[in-house]
C-alpha atoms as a PDB file:
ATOM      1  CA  UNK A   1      18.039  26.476   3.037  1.00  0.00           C
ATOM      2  CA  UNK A   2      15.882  24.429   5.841  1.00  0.00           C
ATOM      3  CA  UNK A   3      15.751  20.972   6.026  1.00  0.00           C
ATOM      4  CA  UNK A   4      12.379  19.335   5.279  1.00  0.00           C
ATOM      5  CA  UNK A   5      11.071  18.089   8.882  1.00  0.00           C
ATOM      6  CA  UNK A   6      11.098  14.299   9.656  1.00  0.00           C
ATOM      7  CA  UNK A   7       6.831  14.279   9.274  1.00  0.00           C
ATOM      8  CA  UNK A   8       6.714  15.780   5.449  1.00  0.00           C
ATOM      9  CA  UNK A   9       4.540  14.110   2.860  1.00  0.00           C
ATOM     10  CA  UNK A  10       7.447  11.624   1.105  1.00  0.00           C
ATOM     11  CA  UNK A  11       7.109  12.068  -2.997  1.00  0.00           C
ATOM     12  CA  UNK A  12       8.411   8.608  -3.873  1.00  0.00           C
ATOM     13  CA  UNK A  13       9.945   7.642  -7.043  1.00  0.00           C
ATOM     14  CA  UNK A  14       7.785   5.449  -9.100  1.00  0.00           C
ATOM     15  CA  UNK A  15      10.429   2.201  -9.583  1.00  0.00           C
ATOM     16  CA  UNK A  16       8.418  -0.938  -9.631  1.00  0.00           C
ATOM     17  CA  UNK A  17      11.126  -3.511 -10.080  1.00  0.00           C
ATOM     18  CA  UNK A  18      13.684  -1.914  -7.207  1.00  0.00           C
ATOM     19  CA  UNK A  19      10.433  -1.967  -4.898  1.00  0.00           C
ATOM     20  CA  UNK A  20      10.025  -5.630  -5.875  1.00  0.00           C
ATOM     21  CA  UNK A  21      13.389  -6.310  -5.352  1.00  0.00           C
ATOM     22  CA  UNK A  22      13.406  -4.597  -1.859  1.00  0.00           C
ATOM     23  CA  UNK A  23      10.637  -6.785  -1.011  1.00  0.00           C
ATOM     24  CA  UNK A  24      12.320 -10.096  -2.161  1.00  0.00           C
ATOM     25  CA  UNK A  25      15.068  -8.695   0.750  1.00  0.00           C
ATOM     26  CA  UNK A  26      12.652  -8.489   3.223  1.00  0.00           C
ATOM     27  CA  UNK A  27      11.050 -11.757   2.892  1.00  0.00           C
ATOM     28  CA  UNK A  28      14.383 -13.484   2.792  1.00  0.00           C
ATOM     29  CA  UNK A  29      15.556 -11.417   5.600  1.00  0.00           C
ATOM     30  CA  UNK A  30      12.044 -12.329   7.421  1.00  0.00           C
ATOM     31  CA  UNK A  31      12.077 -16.209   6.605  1.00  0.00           C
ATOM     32  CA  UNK A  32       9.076 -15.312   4.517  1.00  0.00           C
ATOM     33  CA  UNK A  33       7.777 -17.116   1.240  1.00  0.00           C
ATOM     34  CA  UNK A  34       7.514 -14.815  -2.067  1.00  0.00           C
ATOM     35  CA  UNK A  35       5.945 -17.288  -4.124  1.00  0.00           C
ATOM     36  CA  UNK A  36       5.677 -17.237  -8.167  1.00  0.00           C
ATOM     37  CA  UNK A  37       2.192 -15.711  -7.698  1.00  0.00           C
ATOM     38  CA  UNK A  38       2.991 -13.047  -4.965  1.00  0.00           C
ATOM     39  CA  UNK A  39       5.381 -11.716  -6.618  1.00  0.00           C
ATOM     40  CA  UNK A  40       3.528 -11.343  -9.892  1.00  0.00           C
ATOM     41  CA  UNK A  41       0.948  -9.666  -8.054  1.00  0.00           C
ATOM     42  CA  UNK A  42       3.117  -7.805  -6.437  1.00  0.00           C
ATOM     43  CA  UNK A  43       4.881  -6.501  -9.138  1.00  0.00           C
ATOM     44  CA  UNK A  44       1.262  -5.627 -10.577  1.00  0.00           C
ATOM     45  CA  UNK A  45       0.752  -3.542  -7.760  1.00  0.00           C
ATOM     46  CA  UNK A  46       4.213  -1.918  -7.861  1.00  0.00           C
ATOM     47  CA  UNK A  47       3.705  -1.454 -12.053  1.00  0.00           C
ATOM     48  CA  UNK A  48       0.169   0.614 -11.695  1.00  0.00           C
ATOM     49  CA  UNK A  49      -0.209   4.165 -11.242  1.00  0.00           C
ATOM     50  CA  UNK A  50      -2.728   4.298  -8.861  1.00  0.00           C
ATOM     51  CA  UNK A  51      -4.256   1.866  -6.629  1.00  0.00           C
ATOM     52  CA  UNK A  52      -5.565  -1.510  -7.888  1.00  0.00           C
ATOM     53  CA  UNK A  53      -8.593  -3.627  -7.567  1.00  0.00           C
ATOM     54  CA  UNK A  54      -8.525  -7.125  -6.955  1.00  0.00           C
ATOM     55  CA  UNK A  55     -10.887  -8.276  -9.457  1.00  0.00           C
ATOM     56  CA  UNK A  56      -8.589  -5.776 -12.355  1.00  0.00           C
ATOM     57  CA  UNK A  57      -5.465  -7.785 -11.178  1.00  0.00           C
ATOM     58  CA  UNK A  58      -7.111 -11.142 -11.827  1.00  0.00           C
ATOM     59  CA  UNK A  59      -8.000  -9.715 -15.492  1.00  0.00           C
ATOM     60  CA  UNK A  60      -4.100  -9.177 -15.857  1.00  0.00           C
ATOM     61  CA  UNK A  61      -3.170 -12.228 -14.321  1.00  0.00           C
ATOM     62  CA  UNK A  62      -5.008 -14.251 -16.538  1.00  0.00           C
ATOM     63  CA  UNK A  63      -2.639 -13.009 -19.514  1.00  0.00           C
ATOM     64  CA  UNK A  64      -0.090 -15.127 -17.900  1.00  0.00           C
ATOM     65  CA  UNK A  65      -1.806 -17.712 -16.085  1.00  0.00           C
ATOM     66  CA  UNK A  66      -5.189 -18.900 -17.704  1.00  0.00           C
ATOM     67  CA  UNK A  67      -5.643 -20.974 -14.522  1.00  0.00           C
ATOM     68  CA  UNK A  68      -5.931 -17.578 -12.227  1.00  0.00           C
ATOM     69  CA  UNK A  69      -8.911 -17.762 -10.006  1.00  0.00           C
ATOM     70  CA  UNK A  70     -10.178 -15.391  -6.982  1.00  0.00           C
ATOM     71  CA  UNK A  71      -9.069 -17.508  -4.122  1.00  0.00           C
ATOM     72  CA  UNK A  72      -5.313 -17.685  -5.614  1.00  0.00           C
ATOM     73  CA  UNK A  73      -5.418 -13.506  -5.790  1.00  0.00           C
ATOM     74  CA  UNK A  74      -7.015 -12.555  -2.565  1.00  0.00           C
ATOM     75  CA  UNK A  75      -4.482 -15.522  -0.624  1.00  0.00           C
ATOM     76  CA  UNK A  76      -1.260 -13.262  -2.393  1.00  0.00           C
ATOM     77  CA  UNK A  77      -2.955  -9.909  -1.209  1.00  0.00           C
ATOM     78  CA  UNK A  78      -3.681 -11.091   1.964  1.00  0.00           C
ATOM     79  CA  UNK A  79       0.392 -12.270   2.314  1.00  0.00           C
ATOM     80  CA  UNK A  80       1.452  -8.984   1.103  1.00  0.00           C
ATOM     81  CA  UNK A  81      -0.652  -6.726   3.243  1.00  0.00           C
ATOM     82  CA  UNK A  82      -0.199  -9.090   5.771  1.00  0.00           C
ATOM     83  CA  UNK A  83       3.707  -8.815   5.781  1.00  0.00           C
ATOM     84  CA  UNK A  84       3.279  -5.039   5.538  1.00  0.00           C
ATOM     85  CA  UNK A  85       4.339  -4.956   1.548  1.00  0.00           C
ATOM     86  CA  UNK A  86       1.063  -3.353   0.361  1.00  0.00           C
ATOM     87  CA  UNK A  87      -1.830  -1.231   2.163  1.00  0.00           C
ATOM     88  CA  UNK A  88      -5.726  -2.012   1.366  1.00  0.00           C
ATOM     89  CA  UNK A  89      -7.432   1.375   0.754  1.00  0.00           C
ATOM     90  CA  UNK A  90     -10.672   0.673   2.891  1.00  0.00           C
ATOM     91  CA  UNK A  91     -13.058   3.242   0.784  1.00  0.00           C
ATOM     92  CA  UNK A  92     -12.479   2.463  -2.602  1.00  0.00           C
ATOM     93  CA  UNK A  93     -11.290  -1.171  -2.346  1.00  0.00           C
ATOM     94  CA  UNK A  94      -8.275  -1.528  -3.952  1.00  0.00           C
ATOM     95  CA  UNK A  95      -4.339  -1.804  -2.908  1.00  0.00           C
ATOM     96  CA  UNK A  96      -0.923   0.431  -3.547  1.00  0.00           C
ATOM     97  CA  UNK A  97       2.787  -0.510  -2.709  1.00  0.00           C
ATOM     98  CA  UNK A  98       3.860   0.719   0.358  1.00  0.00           C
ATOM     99  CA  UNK A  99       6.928   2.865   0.275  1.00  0.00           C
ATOM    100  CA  UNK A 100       8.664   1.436   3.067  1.00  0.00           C
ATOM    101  CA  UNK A 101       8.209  -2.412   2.675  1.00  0.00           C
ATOM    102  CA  UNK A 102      10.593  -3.568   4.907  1.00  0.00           C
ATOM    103  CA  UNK A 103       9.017  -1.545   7.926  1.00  0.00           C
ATOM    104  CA  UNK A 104       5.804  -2.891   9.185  1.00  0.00           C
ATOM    105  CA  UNK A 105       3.617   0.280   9.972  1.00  0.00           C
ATOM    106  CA  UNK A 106       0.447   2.159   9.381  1.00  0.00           C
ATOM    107  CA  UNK A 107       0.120   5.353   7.469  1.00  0.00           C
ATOM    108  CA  UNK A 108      -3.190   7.652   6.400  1.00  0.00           C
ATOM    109  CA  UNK A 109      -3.580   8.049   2.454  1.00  0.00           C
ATOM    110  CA  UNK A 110      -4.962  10.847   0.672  1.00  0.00           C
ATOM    111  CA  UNK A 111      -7.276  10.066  -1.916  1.00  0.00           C
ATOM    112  CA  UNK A 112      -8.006  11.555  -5.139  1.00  0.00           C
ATOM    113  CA  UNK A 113     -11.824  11.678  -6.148  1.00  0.00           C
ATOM    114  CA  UNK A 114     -10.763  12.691 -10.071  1.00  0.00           C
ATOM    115  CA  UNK A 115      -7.856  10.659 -10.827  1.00  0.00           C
ATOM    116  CA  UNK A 116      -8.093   8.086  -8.153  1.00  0.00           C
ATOM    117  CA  UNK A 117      -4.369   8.486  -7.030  1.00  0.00           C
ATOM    118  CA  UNK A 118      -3.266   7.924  -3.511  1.00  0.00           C
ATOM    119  CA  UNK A 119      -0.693   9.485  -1.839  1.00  0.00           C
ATOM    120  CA  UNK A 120       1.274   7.863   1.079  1.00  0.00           C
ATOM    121  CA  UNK A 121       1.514  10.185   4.480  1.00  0.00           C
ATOM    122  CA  UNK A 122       5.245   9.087   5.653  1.00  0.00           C
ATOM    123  CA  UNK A 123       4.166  10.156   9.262  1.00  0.00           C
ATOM    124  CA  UNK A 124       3.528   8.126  11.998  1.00  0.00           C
ATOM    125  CA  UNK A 125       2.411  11.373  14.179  1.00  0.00           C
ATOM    126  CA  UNK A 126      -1.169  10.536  13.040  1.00  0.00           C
ATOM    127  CA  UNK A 127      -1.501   6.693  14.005  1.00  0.00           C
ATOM    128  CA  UNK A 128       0.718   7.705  17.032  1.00  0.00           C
ATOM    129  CA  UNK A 129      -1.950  10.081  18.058  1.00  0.00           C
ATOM    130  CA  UNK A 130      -4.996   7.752  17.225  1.00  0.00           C
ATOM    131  CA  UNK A 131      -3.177   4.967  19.091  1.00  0.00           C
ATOM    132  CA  UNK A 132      -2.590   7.136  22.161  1.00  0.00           C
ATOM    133  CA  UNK A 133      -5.987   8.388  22.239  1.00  0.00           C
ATOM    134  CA  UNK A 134      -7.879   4.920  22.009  1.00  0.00           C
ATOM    135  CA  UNK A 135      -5.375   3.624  24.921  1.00  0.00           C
ATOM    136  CA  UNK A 136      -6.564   6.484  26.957  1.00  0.00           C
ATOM    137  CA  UNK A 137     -10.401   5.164  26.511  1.00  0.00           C
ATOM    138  CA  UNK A 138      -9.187   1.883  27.486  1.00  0.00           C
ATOM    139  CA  UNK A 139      -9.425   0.801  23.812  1.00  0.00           C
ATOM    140  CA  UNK A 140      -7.523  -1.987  22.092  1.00  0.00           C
ATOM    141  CA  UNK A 141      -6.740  -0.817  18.275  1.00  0.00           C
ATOM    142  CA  UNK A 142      -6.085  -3.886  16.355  1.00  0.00           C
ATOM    143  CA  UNK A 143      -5.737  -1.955  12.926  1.00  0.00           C
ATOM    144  CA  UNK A 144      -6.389   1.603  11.850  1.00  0.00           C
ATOM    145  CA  UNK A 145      -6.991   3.228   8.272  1.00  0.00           C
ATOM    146  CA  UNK A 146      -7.236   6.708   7.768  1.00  0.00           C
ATOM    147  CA  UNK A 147      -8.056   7.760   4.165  1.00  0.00           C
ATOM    148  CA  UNK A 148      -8.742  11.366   3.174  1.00  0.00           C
ATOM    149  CA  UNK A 149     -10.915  12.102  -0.120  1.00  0.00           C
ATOM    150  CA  UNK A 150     -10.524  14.735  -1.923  1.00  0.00           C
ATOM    151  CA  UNK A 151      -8.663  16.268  -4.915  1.00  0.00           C
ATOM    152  CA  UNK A 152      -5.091  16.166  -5.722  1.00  0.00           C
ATOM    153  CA  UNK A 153      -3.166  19.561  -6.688  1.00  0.00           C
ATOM    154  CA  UNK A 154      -2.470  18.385 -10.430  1.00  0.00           C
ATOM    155  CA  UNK A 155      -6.150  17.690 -10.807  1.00  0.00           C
ATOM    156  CA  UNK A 156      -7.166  21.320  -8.959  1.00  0.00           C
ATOM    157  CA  UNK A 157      -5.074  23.082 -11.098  1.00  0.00           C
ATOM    158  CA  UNK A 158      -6.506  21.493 -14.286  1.00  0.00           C
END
């Protein structure tokens, strides 16, 4: 039997409160805040299938809180991505966990066009590679998002 190289797509198991929990670590291990609010919408984030939209998190918020307004929901997503705890998918606006929240870092996603699921790449190879090429052209990346459409096995095989 091989062992699975260091690059290969993680599948992650879907546990919303230990991912929660793993971020409460990090922001007490960071000196960072994980107010009432954050961590609702984090664990909003962590609970859905597939990624979120801002405006669909203020809908559930508003279950709890009647007082939840824009501002409060785009200041807790802007913490978490921030602080490395969730990624923004650029293309279709909305926001997943990120499976390694206590290590800042950037990752491409592949995105389904049927069932709108994203899927984490857990290799750094990629950004590597984009950040070595832009300091080569004398260019300063200050962020990077990768994010391949497409279609998912499950939904090809249906």
């Amino acid at each position: 039997m091989s062992a699975k190289p260091a690059h290969a797509t993680h599948h992650h198991i879907h546990n919303a409160k230990g991912f929660v929990r793993e971020v409460s670590v990090a922001c007490a291990q960071r000196g960072l805040r994980l107010t009432e609010i954050r961590m609702q919408v984090l664990g909003l984030i962590a609970a859905s299938e597939k990624p979120v939209k801002a405006y669909d998190l203020l809908d559930q918020l508003k279950d709890a809180r009647s007082n939840a307004a824009p501002p409060t929901v785009y200041r807790a997503l802007d913490f978490l991505i921030d602080n490395g705890f969730i990624h923004k998918l650029q293309s279709i606006n909305a926001y997943v966990s990120c499976h390694h929240p206590s290590v800042v870092h950037q990752v491409p996603f592949l995105i389904c066009d049927e069932c709108e699921s994203a899927t984490e790449i857990c290799d750094e190879r990629v950004s590597g590679l984009l950040s070595d090429q832009a300091m080569a052209l004398g260019f300063r990346a200050r962020a990077q998002t990768l994010e391949v459409h497409g279609i998912c096995k499950r939904c090809a095989t249906h």
